[in-house]
Protein backbone atom coordinates (compact mmCIF):
# COMPACT_ATOMS: atom_id res chain seq x y z
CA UNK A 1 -120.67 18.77 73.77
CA UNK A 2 -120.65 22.41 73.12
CA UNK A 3 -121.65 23.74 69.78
CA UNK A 4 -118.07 24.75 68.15
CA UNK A 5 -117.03 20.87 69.50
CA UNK A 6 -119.37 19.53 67.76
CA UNK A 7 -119.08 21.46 64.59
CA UNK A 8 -115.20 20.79 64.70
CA UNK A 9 -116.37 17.06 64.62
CA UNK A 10 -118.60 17.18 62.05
CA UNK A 11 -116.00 18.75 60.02
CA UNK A 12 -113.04 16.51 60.41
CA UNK A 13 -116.09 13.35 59.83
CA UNK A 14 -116.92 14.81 57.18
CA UNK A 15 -113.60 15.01 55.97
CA UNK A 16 -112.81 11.82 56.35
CA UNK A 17 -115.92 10.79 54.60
CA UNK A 18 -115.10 12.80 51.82
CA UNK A 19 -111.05 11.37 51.31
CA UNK A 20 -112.63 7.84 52.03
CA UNK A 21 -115.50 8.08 49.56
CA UNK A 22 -112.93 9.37 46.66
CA UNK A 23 -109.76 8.59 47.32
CA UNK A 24 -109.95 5.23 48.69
CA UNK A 25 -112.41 3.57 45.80
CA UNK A 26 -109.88 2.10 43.52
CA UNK A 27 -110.07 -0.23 41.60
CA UNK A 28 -110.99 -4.03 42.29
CA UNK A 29 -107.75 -5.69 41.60
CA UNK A 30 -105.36 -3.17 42.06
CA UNK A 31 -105.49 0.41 42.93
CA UNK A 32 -104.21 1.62 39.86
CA UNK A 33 -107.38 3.73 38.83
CA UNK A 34 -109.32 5.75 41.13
CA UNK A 35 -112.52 7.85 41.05
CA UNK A 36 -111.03 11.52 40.54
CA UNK A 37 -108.77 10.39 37.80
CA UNK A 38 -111.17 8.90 35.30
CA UNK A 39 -111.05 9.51 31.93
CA UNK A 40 -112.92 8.52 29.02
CA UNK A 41 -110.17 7.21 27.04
CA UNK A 42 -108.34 9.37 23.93
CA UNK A 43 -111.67 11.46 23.65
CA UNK A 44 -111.31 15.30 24.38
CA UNK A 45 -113.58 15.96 27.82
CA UNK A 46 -115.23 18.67 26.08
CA UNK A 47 -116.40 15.49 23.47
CA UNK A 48 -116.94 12.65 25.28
CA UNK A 49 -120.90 13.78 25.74
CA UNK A 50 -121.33 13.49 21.87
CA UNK A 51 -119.19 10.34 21.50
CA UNK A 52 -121.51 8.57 24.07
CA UNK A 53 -124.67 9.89 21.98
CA UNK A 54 -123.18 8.35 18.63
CA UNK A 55 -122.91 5.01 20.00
CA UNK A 56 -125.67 4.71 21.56
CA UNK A 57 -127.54 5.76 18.69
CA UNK A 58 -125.63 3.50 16.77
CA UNK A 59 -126.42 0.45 19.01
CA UNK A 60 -130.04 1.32 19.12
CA UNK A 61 -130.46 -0.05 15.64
CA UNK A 62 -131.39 -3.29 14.04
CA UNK A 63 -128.68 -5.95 14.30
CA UNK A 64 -129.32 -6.28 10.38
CA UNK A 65 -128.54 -2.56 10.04
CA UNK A 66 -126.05 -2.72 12.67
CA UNK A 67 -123.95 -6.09 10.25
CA UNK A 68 -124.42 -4.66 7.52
CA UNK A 69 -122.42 -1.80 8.44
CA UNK A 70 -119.60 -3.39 9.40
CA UNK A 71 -118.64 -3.28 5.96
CA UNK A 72 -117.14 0.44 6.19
CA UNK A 73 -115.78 -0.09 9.56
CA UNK A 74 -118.25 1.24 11.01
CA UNK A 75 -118.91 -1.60 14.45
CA UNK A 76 -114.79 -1.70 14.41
CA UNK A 77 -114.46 2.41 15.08
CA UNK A 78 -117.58 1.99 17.39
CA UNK A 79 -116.10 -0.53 19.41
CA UNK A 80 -113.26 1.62 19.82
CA UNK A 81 -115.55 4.46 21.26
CA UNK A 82 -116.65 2.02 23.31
CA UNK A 83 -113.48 1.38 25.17
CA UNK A 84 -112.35 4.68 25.06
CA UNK A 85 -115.81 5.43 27.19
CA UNK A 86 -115.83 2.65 29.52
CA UNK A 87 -111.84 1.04 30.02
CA UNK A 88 -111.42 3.79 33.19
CA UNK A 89 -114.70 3.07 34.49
CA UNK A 90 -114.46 -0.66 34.31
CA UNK A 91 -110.83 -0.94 35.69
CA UNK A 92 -112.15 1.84 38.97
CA UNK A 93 -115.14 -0.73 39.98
CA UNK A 94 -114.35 -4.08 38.37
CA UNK A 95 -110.31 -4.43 37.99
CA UNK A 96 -107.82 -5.11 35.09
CA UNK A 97 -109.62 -8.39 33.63
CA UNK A 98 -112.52 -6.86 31.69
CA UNK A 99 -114.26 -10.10 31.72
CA UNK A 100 -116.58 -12.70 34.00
CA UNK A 101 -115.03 -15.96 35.71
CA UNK A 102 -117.15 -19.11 37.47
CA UNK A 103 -117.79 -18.27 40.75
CA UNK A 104 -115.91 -21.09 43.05
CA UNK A 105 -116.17 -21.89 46.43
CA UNK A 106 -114.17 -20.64 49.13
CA UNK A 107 -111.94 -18.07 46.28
CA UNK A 108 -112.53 -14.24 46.06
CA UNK A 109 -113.69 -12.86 42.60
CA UNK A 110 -110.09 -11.72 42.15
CA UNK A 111 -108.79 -15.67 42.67
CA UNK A 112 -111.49 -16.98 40.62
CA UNK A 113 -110.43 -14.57 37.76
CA UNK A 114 -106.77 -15.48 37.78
CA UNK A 115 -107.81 -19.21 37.78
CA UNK A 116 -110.02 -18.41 35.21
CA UNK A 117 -107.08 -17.03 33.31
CA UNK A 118 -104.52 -19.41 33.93
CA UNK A 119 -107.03 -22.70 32.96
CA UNK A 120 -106.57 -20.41 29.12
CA UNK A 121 -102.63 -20.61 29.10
CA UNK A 122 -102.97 -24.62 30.70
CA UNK A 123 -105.17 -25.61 27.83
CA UNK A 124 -103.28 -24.31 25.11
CA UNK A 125 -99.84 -25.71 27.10
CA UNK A 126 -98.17 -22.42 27.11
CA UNK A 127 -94.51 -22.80 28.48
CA UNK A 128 -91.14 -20.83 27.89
CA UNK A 129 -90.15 -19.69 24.96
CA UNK A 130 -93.15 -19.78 22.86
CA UNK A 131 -95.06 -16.82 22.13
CA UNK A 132 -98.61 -16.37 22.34
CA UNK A 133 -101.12 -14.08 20.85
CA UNK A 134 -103.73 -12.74 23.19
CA UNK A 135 -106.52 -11.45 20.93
CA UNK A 136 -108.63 -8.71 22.18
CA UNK A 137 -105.89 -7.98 25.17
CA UNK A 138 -107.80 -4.93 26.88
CA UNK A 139 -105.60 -3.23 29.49
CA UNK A 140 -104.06 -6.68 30.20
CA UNK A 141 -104.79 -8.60 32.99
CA UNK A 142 -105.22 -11.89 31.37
CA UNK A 143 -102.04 -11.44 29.91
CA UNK A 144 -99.78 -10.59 32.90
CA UNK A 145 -101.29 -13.75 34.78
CA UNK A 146 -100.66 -15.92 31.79
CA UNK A 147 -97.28 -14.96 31.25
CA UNK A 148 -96.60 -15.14 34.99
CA UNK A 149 -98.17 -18.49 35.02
CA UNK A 150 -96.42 -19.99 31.63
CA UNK A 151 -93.27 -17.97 31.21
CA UNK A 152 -94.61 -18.06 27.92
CA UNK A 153 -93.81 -14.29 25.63
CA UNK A 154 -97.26 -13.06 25.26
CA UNK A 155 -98.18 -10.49 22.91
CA UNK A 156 -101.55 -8.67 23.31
CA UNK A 157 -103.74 -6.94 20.45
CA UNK A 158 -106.41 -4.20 21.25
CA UNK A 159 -108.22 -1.89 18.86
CA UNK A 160 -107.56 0.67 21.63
CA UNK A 161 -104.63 3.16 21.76
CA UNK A 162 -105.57 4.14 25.46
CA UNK A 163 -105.70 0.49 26.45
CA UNK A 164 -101.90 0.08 24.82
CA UNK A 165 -100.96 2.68 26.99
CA UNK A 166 -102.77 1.34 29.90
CA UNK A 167 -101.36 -2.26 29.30
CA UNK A 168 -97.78 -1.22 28.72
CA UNK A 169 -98.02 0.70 32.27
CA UNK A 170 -99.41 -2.21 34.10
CA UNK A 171 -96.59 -4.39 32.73
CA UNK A 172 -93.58 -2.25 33.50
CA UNK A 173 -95.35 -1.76 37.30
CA UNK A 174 -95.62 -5.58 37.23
CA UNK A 175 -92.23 -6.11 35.93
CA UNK A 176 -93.56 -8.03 33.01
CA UNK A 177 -92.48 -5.84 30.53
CA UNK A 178 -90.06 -8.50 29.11
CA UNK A 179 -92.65 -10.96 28.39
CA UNK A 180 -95.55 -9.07 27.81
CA UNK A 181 -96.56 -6.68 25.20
CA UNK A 182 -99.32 -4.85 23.35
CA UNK A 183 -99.98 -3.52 20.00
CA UNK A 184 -102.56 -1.07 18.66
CA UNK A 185 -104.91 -3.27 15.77
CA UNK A 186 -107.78 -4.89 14.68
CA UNK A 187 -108.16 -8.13 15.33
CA UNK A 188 -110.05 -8.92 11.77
CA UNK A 189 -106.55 -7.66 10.14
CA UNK A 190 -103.87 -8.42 12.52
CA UNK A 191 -100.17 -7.17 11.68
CA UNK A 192 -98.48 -10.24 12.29
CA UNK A 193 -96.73 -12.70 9.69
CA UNK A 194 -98.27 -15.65 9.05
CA UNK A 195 -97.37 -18.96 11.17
CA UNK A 196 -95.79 -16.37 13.67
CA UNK A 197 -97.52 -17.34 17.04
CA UNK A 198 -97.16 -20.91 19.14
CA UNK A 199 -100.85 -20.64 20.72
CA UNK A 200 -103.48 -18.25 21.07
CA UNK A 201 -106.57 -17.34 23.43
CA UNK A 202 -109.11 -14.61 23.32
CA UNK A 203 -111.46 -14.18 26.66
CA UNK A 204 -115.16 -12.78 26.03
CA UNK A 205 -113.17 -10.66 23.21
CA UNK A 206 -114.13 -12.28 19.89
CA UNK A 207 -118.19 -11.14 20.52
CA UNK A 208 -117.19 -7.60 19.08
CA UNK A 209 -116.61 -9.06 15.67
CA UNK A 210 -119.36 -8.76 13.38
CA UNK A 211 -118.60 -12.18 11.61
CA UNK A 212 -117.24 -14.74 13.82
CA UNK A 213 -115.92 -16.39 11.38
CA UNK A 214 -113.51 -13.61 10.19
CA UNK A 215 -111.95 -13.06 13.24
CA UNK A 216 -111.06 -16.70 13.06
CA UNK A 217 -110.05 -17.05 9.97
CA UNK A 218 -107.26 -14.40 10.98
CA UNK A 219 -106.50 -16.41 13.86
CA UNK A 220 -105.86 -19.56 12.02
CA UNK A 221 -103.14 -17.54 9.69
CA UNK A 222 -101.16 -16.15 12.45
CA UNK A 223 -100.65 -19.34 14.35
CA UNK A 224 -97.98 -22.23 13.23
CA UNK A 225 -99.10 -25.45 12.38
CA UNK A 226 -100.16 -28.08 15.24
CA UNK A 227 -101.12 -24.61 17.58
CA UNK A 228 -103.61 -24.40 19.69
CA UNK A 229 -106.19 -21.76 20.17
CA UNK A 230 -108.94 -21.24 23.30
CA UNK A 231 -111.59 -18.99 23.03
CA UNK A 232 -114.19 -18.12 26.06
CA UNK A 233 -117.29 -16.67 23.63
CA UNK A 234 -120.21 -14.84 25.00
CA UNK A 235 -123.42 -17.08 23.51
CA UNK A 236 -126.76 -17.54 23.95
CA UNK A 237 -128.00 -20.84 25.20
CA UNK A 238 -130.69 -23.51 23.99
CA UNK A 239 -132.94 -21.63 26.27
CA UNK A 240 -133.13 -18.56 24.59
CA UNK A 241 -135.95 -18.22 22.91
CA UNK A 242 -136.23 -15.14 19.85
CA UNK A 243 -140.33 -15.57 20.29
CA UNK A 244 -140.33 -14.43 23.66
CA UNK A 245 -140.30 -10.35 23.98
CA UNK A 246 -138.75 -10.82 27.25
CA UNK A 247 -135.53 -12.55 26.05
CA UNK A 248 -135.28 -10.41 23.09
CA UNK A 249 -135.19 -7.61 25.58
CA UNK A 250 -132.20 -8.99 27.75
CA UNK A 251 -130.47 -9.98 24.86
CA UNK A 252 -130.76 -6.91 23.34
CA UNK A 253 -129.60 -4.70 26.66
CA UNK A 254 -126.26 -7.01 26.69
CA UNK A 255 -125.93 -6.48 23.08
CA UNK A 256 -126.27 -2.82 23.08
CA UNK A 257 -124.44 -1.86 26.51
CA UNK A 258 -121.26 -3.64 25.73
CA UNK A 259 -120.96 -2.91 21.54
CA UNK A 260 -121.69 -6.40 20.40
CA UNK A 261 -123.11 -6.42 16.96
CA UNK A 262 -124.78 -9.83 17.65
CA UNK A 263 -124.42 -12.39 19.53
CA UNK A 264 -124.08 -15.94 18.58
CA UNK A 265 -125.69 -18.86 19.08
CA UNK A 266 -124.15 -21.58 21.37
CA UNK A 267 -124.74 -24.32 18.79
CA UNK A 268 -123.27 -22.36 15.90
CA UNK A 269 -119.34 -21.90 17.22
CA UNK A 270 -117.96 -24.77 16.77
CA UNK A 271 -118.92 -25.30 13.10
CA UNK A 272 -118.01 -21.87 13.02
CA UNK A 273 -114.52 -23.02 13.81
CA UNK A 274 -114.82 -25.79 11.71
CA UNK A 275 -115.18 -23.53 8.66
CA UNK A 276 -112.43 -21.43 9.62
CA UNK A 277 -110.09 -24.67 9.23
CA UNK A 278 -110.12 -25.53 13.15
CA UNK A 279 -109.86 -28.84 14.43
CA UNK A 280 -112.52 -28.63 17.43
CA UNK A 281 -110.60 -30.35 20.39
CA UNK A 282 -112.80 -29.81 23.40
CA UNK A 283 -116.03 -27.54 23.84
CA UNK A 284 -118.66 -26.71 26.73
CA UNK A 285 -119.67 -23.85 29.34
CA UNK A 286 -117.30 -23.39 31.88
CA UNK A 287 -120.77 -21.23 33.84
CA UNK A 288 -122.27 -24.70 34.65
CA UNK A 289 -122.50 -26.68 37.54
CA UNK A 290 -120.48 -27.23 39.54
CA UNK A 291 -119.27 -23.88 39.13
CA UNK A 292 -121.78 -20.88 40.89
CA UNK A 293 -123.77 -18.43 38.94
CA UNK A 294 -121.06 -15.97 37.82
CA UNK A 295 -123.55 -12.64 37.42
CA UNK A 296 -123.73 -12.40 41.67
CA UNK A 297 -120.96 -10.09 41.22
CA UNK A 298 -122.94 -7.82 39.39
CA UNK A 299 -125.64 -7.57 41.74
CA UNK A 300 -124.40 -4.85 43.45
CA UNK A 301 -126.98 -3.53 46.38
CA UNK A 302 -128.73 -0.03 45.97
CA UNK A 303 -126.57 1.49 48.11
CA UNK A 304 -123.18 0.52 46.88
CA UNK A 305 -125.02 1.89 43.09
CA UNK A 306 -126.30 5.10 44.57
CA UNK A 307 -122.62 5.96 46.13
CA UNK A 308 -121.32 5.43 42.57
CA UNK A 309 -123.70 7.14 40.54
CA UNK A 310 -123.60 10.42 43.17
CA UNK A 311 -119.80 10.09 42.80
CA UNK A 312 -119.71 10.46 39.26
CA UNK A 313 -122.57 13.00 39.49
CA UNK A 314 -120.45 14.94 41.97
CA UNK A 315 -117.05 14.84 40.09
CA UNK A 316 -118.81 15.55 36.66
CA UNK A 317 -120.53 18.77 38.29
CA UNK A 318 -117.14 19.87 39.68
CA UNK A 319 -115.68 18.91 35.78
CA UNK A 320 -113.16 16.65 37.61
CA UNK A 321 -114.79 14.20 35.81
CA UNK A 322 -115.82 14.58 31.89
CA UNK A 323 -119.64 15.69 30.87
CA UNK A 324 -121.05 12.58 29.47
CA UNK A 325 -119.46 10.39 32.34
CA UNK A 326 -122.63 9.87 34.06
CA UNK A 327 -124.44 8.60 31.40
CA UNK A 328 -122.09 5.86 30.79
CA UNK A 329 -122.11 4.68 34.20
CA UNK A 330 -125.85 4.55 33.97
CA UNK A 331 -125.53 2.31 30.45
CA UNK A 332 -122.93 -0.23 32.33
CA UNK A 333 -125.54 -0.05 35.21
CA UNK A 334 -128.52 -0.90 32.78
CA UNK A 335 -126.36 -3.55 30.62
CA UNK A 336 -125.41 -5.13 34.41
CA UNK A 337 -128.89 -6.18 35.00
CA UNK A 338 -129.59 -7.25 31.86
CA UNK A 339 -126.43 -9.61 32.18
CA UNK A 340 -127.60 -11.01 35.35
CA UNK A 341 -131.19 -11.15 34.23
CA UNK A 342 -129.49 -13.47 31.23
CA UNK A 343 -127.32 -15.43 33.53
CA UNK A 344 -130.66 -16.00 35.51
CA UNK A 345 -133.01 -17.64 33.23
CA UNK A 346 -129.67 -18.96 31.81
CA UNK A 347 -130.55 -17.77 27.91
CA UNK A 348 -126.85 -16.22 27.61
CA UNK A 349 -123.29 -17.17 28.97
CA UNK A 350 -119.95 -15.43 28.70
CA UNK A 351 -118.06 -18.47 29.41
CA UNK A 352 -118.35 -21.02 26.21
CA UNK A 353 -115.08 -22.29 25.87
CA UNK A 354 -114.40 -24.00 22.81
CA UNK A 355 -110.32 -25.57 21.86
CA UNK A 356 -109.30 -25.61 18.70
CA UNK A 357 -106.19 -26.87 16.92
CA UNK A 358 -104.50 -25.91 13.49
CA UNK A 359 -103.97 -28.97 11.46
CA UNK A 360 -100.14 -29.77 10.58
CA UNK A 361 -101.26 -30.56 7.14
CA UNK A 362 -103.69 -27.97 5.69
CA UNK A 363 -105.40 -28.82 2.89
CA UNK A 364 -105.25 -26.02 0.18
């Protein structure tokens, strides 16, 4: 092979390499986000840098400090930063469900996930002509597979206005438009009626809330009498222990990398319920035997890590992507391994499922 032959070929492999390595990483479930088009939400590019450095200062503080102000809105506005940083980034490597699944034999991740999803609607027997509140929606892949599986009217609430406009997309493209929709809000003050909804669910959503409790309590209102309500909370387990630095740590990194102002305790929730006026139906961890350990999908190799991080590198350097974008893939990367490192030693789950009903009669 002459020299201008093989120069010709290197340049047309290279090429190819090139459209392959950007073009052609979508997302997971559907390739409706790619590399070269990520954003960081409703922040201006020329911000996004600054945003990232105000949460994560926020975040590095003491879980006291970090409750207490909740009380000016402070974890609510935060969490909204939060999406705004990472909803383009999680829907390019991970899909349109922003949230873990068991791991089951002989399904892909994306199977798992929509079985995951439609075991919510089945337990709170959503059918036509009821509608449903899906609290915390995100860009909406829960609800799409819940209305496709129930032909129930589903109506999704994210604190998010770039998520809205996300969802509403992904529901016209999926047709769904006429059973799905989504409204900007927070879910501690929802803008519903009271006794408006015929079920509810919230998946790994209800962890942003600074008092569980709250969050519930608003639940309760908007659902009619006799409704049920599933919830898939992100908990730590009777194994965690607060005396040992090492589960602190982990705890911590989940805490911090995904804008939780503190976890609860598995034991806690369903009192928690209780309290709110919640008849507890059913409860246990859906991430136990026999389903497989749910955090192997975040163990992704060196190599499939490096090719992400230089891609982001590479399209923040050419300002395709915003300043400030490499930085949050390297928090998701961090919070990954301290998710698997808690699904490990099996001190945390994101899959406590707990049923609740409303009672017909309330006492007042």
């Amino acid at each position: 092979m002459d020299l201008s032959t093989a120069m010709w070929t290197a340049v047309v492999v290279g090429a190819a390499a090139v459209y392959w390595f950007v073009w052609m990483m979508g997302a997971a479930e559907v390739k409706g986000k790619r590399a070269v088009n990520l954003k960081m939400g409703s922040i201006a590019k020329d911000k996004v840098q600054d945003k990232y450095k105000q949460y994560w200062s926020f975040f590095l503080r003491t879980k006291e400090d970090i409750v207490a102000a909740s009380d000016d809105d402070k974890v609510p506005a935060f969490v909204d930063t939060f999406y705004n940083l990472v909803t383009d980034i999680y829907e390019w490597g991970w899909g349109q469900s922003f949230h873990f699944s068991p791991s089951l034999p002989g399904l892909s991740h994306r199977e798992a996930t929509r079985k995951h999803e439609e075991r919510a609607a089945d337990l709170i027997a959503a059918r036509p002509g009821q509608r449903i509140v899906d609290v915390g929606c995100g860009v909406g892949g829960p609800m799409r597979a819940i209305a496709s599986h129930s032909g129930a009217h589903v109506v999704g609430i994210t604190i998010n206005e770039y998520q809205v406009g996300r969802a509403s997309a992904h529901n016209r493209k999926a047709g769904l438009d006429g059973l799905c929709e989504v409204v900007c809000g927070n879910f501690l003050e929802m803008p519903f009626p009271d006794a408006s909804f015929d079920g509810a669910y919230s998946i790994e959503a209800t962890c942003h809330a600074p008092c569980l409790e709250d969050v519930y309590r608003e639940i309760f209102r908007v659902l009619k009498p006799g409704a049920l309500y599933v919830s898939y909370e992100w908990v730590t387990t009777g194994l965690y222990r607060p005396d040992d630095p090492r589960h602190v740590e982990t705890i911590r990194g989940i805490e911090r990398g995904d804008a939780l102002p503190g976890l609860r305790a598995q034991n806690e929730v369903a009192a928690i319920a209780r309290q709110a006026g919640f008849e507890v139906v059913e409860e246990r961890d859906l991430a136990l035997p026999p389903a497989e350990p749910w955090w192997t999908r975040l163990q992704m190799g060196r190599f499939a890590y490096w090719r992400n991080h230089l891609l982001v590198s590479v399209l923040a350097a050419l300002r395709i992507a915003p300043k400030g974008v490499v930085d949050v893939h390297e928090m998701l990367y961090e919070t990954a391994r301290h998710l698997s490192d808690g699904g490990e030693t099996g001190i945390f789950t994101p899959m406590h499922m707990i049923l609740c009903r409303k009672p017909l009669l309330i006492n007042q």
